[in-house]
C-alpha atoms as a PDB file:
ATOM      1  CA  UNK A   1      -3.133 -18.968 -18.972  1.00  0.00           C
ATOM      2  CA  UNK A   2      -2.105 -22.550 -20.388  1.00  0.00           C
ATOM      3  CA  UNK A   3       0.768 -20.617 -22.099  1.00  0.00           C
ATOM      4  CA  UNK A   4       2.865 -20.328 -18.792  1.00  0.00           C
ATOM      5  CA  UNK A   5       1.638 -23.348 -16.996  1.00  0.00           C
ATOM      6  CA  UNK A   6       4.904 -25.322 -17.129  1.00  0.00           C
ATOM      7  CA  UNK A   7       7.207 -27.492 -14.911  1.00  0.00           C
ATOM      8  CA  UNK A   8       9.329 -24.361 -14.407  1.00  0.00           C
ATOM      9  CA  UNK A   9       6.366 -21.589 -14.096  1.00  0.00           C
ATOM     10  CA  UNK A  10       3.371 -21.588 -11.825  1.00  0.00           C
ATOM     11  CA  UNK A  11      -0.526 -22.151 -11.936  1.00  0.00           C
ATOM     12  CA  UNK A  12      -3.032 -18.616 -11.676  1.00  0.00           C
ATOM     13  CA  UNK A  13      -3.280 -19.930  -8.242  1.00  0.00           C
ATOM     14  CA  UNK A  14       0.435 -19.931  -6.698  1.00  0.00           C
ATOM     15  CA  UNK A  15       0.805 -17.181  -8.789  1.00  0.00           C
ATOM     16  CA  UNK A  16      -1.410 -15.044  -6.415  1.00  0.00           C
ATOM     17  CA  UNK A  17       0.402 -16.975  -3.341  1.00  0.00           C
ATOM     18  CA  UNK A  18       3.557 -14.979  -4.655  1.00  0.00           C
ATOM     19  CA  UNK A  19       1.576 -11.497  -4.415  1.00  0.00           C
ATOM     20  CA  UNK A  20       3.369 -11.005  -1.391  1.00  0.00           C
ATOM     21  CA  UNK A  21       6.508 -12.106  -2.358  1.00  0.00           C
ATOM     22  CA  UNK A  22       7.030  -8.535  -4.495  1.00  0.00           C
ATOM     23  CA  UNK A  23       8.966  -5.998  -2.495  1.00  0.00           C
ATOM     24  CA  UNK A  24      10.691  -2.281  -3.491  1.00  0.00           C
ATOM     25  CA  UNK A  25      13.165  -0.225  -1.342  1.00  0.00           C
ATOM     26  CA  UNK A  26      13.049   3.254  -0.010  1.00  0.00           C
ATOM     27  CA  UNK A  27      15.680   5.671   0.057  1.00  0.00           C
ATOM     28  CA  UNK A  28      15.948   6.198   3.728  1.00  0.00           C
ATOM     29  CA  UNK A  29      18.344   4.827   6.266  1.00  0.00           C
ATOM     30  CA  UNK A  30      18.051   1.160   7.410  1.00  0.00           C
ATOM     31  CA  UNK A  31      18.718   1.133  11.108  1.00  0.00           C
ATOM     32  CA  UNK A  32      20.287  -2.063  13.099  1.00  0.00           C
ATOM     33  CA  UNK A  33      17.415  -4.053  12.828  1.00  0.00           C
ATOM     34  CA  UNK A  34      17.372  -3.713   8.882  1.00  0.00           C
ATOM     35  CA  UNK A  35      19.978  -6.070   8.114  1.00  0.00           C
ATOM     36  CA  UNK A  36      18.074  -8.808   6.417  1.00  0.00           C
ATOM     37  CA  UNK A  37      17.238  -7.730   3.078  1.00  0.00           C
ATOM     38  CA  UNK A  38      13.587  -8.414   1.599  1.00  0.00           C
ATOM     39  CA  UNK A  39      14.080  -9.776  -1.930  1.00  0.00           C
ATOM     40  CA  UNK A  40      12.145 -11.465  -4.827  1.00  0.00           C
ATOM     41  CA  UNK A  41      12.819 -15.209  -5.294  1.00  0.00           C
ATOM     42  CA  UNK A  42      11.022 -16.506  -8.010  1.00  0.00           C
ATOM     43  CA  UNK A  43      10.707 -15.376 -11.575  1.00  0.00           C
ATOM     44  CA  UNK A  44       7.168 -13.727 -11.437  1.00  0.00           C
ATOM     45  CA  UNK A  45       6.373 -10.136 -11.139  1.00  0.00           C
ATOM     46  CA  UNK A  46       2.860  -9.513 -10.379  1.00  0.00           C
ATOM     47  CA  UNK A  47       1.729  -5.720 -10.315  1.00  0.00           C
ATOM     48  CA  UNK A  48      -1.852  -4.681  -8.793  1.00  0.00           C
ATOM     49  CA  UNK A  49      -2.608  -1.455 -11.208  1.00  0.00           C
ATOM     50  CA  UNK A  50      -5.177   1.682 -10.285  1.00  0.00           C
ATOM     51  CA  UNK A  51      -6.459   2.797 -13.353  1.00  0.00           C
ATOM     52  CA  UNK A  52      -8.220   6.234 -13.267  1.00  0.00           C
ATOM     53  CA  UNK A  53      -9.769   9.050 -16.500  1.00  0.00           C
ATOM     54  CA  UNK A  54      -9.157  12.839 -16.315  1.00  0.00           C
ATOM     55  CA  UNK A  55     -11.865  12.902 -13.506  1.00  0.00           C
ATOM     56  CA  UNK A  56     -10.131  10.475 -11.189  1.00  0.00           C
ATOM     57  CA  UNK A  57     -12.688   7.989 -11.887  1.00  0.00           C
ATOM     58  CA  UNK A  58     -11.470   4.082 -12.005  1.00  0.00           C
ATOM     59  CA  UNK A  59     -11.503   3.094 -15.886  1.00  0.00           C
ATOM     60  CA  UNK A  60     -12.990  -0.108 -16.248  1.00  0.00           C
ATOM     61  CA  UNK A  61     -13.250  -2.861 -19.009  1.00  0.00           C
ATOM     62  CA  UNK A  62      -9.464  -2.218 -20.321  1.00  0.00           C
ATOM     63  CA  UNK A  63      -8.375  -5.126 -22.395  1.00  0.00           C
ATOM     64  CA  UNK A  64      -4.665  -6.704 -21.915  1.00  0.00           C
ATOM     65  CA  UNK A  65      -3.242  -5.101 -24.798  1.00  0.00           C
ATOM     66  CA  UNK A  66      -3.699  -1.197 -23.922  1.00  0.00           C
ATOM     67  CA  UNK A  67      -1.176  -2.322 -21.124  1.00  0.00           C
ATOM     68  CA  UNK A  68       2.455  -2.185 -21.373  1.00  0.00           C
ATOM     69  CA  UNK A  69       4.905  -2.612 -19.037  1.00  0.00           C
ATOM     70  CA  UNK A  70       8.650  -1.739 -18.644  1.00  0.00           C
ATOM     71  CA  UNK A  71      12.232  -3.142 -16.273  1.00  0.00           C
ATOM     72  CA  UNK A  72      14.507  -1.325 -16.580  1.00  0.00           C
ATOM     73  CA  UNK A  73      13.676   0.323 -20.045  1.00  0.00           C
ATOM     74  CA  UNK A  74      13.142  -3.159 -21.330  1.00  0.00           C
ATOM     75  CA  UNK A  75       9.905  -4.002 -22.245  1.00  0.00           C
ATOM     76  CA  UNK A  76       7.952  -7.131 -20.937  1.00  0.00           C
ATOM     77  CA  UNK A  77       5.410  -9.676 -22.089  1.00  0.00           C
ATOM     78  CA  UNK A  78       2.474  -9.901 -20.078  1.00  0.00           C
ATOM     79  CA  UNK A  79       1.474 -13.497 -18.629  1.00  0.00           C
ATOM     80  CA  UNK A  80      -1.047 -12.675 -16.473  1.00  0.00           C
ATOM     81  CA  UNK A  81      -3.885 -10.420 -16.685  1.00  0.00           C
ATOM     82  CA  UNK A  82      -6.657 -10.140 -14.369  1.00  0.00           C
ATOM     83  CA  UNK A  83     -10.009  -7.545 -14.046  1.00  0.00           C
ATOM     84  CA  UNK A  84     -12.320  -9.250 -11.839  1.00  0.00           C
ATOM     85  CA  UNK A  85     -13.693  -7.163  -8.829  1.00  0.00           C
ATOM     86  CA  UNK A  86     -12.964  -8.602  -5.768  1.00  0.00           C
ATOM     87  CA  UNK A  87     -12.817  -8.433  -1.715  1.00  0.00           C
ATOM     88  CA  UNK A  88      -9.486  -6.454  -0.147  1.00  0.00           C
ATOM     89  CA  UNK A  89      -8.258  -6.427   3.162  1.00  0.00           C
ATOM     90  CA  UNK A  90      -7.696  -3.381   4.762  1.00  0.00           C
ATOM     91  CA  UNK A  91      -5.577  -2.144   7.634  1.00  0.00           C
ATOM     92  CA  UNK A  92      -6.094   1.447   9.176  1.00  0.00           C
ATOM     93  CA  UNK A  93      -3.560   2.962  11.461  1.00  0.00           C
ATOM     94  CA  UNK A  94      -4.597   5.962  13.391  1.00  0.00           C
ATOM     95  CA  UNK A  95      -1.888   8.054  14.851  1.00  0.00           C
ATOM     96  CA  UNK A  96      -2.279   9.048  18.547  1.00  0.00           C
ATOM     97  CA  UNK A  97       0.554  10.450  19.546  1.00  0.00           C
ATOM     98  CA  UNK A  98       1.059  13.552  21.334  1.00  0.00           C
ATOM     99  CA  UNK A  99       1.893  15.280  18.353  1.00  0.00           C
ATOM    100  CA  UNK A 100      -1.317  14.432  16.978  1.00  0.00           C
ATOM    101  CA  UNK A 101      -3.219  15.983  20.093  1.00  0.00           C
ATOM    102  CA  UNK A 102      -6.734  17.792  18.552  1.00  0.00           C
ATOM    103  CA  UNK A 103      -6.801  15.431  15.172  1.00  0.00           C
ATOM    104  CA  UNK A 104      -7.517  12.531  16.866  1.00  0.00           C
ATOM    105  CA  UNK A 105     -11.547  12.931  16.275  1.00  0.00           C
ATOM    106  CA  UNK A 106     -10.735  14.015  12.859  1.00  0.00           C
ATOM    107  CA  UNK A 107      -8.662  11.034  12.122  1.00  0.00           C
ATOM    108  CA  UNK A 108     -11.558   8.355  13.242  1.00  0.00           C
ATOM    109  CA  UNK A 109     -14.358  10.375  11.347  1.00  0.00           C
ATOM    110  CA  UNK A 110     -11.841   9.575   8.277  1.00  0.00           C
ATOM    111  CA  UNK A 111     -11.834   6.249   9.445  1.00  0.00           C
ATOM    112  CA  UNK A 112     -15.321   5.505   9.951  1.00  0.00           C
ATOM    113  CA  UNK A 113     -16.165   6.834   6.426  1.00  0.00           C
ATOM    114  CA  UNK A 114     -13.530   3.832   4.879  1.00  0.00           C
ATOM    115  CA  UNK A 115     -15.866   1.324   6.712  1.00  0.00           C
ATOM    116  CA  UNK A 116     -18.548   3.192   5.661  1.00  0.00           C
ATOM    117  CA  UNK A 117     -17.763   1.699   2.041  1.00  0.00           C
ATOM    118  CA  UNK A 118     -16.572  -2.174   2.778  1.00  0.00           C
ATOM    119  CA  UNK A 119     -18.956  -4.135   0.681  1.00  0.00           C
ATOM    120  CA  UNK A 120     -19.917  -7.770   1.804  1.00  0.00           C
ATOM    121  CA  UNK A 121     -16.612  -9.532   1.821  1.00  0.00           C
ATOM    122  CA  UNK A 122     -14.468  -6.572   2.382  1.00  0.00           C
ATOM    123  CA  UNK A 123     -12.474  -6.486   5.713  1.00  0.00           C
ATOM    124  CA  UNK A 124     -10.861  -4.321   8.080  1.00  0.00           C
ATOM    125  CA  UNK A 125      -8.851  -3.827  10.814  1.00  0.00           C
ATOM    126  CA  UNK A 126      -7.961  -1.341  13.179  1.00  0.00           C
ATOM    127  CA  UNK A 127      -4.822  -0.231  14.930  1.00  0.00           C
ATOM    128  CA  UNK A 128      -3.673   2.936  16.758  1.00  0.00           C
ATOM    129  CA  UNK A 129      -0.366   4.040  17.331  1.00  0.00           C
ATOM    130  CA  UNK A 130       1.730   6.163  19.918  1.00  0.00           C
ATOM    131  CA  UNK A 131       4.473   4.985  22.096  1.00  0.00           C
ATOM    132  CA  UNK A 132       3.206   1.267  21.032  1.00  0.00           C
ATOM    133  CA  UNK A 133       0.771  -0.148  18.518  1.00  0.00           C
ATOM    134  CA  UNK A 134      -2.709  -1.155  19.643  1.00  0.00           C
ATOM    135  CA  UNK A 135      -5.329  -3.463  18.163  1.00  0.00           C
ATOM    136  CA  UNK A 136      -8.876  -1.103  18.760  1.00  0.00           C
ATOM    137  CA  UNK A 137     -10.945  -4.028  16.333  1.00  0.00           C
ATOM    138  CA  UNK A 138      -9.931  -7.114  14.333  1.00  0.00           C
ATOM    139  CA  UNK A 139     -10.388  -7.547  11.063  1.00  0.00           C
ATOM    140  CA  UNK A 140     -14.160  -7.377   9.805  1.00  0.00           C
ATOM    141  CA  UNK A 141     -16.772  -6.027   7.837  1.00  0.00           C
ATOM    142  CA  UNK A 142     -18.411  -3.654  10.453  1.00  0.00           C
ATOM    143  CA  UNK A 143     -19.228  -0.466   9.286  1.00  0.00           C
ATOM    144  CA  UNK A 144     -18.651   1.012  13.172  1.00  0.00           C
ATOM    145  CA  UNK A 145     -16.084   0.987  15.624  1.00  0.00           C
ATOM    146  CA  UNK A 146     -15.951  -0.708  18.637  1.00  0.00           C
ATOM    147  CA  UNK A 147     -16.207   1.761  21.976  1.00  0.00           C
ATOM    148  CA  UNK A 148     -12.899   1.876  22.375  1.00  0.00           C
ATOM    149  CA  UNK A 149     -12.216   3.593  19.353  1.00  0.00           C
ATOM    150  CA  UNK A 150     -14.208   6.335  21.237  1.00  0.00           C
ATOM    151  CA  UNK A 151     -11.798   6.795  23.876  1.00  0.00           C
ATOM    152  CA  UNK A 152      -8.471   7.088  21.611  1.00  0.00           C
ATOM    153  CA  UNK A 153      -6.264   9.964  23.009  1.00  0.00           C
ATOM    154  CA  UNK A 154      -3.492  11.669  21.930  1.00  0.00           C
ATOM    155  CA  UNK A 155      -0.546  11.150  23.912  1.00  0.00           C
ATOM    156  CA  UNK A 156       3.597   9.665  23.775  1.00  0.00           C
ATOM    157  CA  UNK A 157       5.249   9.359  20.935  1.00  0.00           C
ATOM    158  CA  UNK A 158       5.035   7.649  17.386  1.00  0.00           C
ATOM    159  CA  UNK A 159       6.011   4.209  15.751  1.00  0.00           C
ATOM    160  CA  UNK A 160       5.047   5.217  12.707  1.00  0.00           C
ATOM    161  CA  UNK A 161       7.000   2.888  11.125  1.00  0.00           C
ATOM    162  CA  UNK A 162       7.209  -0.331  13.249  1.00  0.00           C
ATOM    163  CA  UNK A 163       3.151   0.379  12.859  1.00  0.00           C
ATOM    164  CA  UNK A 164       3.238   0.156   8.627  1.00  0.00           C
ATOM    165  CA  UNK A 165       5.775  -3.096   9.280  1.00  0.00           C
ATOM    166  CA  UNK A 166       3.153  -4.905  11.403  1.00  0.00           C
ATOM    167  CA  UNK A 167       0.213  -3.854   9.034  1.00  0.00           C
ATOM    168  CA  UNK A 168       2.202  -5.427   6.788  1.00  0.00           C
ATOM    169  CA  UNK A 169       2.920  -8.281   8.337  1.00  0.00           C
ATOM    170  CA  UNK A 170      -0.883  -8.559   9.636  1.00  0.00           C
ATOM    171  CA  UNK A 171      -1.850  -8.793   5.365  1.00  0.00           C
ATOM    172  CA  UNK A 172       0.944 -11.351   4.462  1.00  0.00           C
ATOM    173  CA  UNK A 173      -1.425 -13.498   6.566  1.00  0.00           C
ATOM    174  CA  UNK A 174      -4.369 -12.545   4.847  1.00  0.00           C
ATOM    175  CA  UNK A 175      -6.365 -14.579   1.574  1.00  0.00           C
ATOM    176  CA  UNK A 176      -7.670 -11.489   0.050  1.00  0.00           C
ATOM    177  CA  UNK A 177      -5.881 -10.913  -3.634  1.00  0.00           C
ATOM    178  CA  UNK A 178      -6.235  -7.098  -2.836  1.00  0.00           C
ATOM    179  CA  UNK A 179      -5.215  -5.025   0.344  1.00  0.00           C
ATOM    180  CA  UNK A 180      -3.830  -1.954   1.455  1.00  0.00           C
ATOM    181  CA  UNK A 181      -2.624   0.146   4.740  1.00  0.00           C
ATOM    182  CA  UNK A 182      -4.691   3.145   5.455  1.00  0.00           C
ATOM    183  CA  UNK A 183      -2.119   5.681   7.249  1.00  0.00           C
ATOM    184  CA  UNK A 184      -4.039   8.697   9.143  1.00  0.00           C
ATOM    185  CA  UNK A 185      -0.889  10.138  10.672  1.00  0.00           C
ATOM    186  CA  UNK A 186       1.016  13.509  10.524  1.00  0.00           C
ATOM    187  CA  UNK A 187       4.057  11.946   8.833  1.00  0.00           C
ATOM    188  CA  UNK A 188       6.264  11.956  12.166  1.00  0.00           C
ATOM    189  CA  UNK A 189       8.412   9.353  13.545  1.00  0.00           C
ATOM    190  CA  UNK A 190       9.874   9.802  16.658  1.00  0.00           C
ATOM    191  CA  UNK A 191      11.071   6.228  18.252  1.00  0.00           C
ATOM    192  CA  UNK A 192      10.820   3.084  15.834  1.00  0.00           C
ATOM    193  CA  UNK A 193      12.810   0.055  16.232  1.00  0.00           C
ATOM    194  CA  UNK A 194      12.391  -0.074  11.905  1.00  0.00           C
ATOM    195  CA  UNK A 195      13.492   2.254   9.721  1.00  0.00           C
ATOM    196  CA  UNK A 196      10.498   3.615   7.015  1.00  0.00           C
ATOM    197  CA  UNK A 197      12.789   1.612   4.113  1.00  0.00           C
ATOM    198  CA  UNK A 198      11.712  -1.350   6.230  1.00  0.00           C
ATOM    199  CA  UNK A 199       8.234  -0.736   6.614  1.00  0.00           C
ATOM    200  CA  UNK A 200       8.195  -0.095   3.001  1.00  0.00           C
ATOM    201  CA  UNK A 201       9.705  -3.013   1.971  1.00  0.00           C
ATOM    202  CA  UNK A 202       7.336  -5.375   4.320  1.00  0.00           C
ATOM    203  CA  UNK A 203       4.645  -3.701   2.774  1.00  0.00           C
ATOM    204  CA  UNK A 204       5.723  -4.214  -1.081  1.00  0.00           C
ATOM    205  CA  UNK A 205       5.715  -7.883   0.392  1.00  0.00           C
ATOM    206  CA  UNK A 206       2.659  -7.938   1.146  1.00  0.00           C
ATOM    207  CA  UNK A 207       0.951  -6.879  -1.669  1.00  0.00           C
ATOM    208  CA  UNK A 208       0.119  -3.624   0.270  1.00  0.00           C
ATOM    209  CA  UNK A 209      -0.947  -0.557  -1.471  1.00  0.00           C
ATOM    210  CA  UNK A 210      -0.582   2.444   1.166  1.00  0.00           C
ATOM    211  CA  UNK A 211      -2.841   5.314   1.096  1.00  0.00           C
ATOM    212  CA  UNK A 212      -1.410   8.145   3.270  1.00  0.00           C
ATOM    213  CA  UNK A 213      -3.747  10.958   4.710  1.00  0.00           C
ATOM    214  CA  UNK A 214      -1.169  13.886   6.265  1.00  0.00           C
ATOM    215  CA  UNK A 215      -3.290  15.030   9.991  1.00  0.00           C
ATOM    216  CA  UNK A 216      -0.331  17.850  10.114  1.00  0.00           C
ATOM    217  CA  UNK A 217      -2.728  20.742  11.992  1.00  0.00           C
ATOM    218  CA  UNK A 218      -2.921  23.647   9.310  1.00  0.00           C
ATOM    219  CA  UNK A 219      -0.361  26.129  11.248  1.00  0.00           C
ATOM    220  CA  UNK A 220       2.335  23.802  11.155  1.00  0.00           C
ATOM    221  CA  UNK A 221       5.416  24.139   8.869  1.00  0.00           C
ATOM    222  CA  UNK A 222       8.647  24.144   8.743  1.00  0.00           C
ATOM    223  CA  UNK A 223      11.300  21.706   7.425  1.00  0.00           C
ATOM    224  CA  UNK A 224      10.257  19.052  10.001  1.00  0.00           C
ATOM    225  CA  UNK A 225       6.828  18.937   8.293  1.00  0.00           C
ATOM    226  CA  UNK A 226       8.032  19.144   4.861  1.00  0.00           C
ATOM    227  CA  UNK A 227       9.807  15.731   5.671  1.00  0.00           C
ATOM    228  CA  UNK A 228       7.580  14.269   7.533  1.00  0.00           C
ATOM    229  CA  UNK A 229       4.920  15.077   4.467  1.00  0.00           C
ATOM    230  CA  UNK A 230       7.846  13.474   2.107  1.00  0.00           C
ATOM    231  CA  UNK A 231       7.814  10.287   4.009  1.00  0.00           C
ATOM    232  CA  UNK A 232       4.375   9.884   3.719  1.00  0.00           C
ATOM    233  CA  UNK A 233       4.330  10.982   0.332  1.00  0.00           C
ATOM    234  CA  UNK A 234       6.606   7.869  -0.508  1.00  0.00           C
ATOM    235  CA  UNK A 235       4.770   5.292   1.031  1.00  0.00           C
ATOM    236  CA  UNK A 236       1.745   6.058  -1.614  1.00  0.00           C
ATOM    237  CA  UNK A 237       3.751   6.584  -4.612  1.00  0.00           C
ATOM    238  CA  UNK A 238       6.190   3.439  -4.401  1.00  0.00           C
ATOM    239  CA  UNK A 239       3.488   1.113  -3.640  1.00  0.00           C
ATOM    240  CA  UNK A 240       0.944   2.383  -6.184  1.00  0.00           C
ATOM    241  CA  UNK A 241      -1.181   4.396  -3.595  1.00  0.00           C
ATOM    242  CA  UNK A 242      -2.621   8.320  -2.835  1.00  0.00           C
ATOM    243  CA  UNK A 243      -1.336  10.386  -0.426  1.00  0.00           C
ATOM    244  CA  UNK A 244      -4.302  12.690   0.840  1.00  0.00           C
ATOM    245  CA  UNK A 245      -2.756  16.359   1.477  1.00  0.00           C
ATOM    246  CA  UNK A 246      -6.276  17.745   3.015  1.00  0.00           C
ATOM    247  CA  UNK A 247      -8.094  15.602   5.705  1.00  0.00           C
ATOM    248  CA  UNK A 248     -10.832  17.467   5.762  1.00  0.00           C
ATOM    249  CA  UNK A 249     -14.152  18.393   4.222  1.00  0.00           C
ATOM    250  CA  UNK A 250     -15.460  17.487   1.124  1.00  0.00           C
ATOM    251  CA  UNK A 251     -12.115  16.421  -0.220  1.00  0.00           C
ATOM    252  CA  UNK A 252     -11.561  13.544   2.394  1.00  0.00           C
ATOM    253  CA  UNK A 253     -15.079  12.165   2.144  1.00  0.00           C
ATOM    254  CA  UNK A 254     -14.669  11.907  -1.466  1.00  0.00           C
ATOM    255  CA  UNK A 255     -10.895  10.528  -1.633  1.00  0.00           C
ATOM    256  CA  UNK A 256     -11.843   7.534   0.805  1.00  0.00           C
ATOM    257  CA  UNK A 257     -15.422   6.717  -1.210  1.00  0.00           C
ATOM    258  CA  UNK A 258     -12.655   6.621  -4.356  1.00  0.00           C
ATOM    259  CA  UNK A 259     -10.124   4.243  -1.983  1.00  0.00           C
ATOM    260  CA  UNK A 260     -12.743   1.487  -1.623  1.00  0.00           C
ATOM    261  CA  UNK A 261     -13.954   1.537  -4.691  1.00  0.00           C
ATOM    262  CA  UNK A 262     -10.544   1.422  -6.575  1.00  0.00           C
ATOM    263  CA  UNK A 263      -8.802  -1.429  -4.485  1.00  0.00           C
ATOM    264  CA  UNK A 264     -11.980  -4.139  -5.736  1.00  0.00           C
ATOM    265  CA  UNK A 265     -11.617  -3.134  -9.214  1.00  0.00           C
ATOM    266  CA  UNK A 266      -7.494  -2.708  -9.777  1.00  0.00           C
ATOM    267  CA  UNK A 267      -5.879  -5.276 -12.723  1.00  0.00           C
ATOM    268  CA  UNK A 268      -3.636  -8.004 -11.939  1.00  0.00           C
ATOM    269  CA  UNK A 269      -0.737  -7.555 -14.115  1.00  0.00           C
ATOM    270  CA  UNK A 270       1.716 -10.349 -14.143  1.00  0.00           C
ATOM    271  CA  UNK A 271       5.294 -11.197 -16.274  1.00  0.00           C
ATOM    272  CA  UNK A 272       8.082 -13.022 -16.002  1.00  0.00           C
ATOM    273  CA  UNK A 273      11.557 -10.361 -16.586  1.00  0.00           C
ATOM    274  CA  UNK A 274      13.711 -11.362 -19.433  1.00  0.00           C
ATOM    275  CA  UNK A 275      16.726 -10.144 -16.767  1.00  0.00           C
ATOM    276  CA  UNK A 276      17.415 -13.389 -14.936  1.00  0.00           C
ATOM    277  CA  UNK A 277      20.777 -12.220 -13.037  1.00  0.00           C
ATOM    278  CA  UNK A 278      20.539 -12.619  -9.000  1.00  0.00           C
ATOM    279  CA  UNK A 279      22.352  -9.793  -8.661  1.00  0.00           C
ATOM    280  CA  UNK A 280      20.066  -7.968  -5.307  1.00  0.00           C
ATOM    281  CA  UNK A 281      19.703  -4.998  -7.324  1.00  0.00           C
ATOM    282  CA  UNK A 282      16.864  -2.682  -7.547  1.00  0.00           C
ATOM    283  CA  UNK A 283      14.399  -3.402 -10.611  1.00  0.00           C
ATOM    284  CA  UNK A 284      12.622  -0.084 -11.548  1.00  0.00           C
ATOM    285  CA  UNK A 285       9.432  -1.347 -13.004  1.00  0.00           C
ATOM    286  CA  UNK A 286       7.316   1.520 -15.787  1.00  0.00           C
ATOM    287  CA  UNK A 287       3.689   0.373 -16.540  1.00  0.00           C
ATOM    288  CA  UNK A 288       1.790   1.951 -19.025  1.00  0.00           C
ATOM    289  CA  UNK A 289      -2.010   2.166 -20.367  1.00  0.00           C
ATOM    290  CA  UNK A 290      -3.111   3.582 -23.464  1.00  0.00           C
ATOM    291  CA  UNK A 291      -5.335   6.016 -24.283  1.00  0.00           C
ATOM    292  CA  UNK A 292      -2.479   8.412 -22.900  1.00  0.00           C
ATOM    293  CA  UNK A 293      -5.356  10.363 -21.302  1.00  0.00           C
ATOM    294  CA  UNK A 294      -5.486   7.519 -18.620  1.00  0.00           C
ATOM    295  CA  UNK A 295      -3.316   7.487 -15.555  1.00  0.00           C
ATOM    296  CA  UNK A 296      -2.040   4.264 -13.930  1.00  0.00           C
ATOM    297  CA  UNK A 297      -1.048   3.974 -10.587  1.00  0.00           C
ATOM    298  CA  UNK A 298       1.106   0.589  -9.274  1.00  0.00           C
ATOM    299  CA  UNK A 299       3.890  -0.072  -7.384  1.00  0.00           C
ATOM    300  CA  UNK A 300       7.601   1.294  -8.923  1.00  0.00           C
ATOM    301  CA  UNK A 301      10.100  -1.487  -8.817  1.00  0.00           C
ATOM    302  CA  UNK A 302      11.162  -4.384  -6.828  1.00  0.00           C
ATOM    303  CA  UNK A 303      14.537  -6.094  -5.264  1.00  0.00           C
ATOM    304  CA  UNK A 304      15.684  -8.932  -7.859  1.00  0.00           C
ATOM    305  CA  UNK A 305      17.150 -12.146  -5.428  1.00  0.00           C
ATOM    306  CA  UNK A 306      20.489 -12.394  -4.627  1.00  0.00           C
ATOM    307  CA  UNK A 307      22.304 -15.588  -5.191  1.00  0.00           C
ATOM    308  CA  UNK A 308      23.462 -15.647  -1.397  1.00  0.00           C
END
């Protein structure tokens, strides 16, 4: 990487300081306490990219140049390339809110089979949410849950939303090069101080890649669900991550043995965009792999800085 090593660029090392410096916006809303705008200040992009085959399997041993990436229709050299495995930090948030009343169980099987998978240097935390958010274990490579995890009930209503911001905030803290937000929730937010574009946005900051598992109960419907499903939906696909329609059965014991294994084996993609205008304006970022039968998964753009 001696190419980009220069008094105006910076070493492999800051460059990974800046993971959580890359952010993207949602669609929805900002409420009052979305004012302050999460933006990009420095030249580097970094992406963290899923690659998978037909079979959903992660493709390994890709070389730099089956990679191309896109800003705006423009196309990009790539600086920075990256394949080793390594640790992640996870946070899972397990919805307990009234709505959620009967899924509860069903939500910390799901969770116990994450930590199931952490390999040696892996760590996790867990969180549940309601009315408030709750710590129920620290980060940590335990395969189990502490008691209390045994007593979660569903009751009150949901901060969704404040609970991805914190998550977020929680990994900004972290060293791990990889992490992600596990969301085991039925979509619904009912009394957040944050809007969802501002838990999205602290979570592009982070790093974050969200996986989303929708707990709706299988006789609800309706146009509430639909959106509900839609917000989680966008979580995982702006920040490069899987939303989980069925949390049950086979399915979810195989989707979260494929989450821990993908998030220690995703590519570091980095570049520096030949658009240099502080203009605050959304950067819609296209990454591509070749053979076309391969699918990539990373996050979809990013705020460029403003000059304020």
């Amino acid at each position: 990487m001696k190419q980009f090593l220069s008094a105006h660029r910076i070493s492999s090392s800051a460059a990974f300081f800046v993971f959580g410096l890359l952010i993207a916006a949602a669609a929805s809303p900002a409420t009052a306490q979305d004012k302050d705008v999460i933006t990009v200040d420095t030249p580097l992009v970094l992406l963290n990219a899923t690659v998978t085959d037909r079979d959903g399997n992660p493709s390994l041993g890709l070389k730099k140049e089956q990679f191309a990436v896109s800003e705006q229709g423009v196309l990009q050299e790539i600086e920075i390339f990256e394949t080793e495995e390594t640790p992640f930090a996870a946070v899972i948030l397990i919805d307990t809110s009234g709505s959620m009343e009967q899924r509860v169980s069903l939500a910390r099987a799901a969770a116990l089979r994450f930590l199931d998978g952490l390999r040696a240097d892996d760590q996790a935390a867990i969180y549940n949410f309601d009315s408030k958010l709750t710590l129920v274990q620290d980060f940590s490579n335990l395969r189990d849950l502490y008691p209390r995890a045994y007593d979660l009930k569903a009751s009150g209503w949901t901060v969704l939303y404040d609970a991805v911001y914190s998550a977020a905030q929680e990994l900004s803290k972290r060293p791990e090069k990889r992490k992600a937000i596990i969301v085991l929730s039925d979509g619904a937010d009912t009394r957040s101080g944050r809007s969802a574009s501002k838990a999205l946005d602290a979570a592009m900051e982070a790093n974050a890649t969200i996986y989303t598992v929708d707990m709706s109960g299988l006789n609800t419907g309706g146009t509430s669900r639909m959106q509900n499903r839609g917000v989680l939906k966008n979580f995982a696909e702006k920040t490069g991550g899987r939303f989980i329609e069925t949390p049950g059965g086979v399915q979810m014991r195989e989707a979260f043995e494929n989450i821990v294994k993908e998030l220690g084996i995703q590519y570091t993609i980095g570049y520096y965009p030949t658009d240099t205008r502080k203009d605050g304006k959304w950067r819609k970022i296209e990454l591509k792999v070749t053979p076309d039968s391969l699918k990539v998964r990373a996050r979809k753009g990013y705020n460029a800085p403003s000059k304020d």
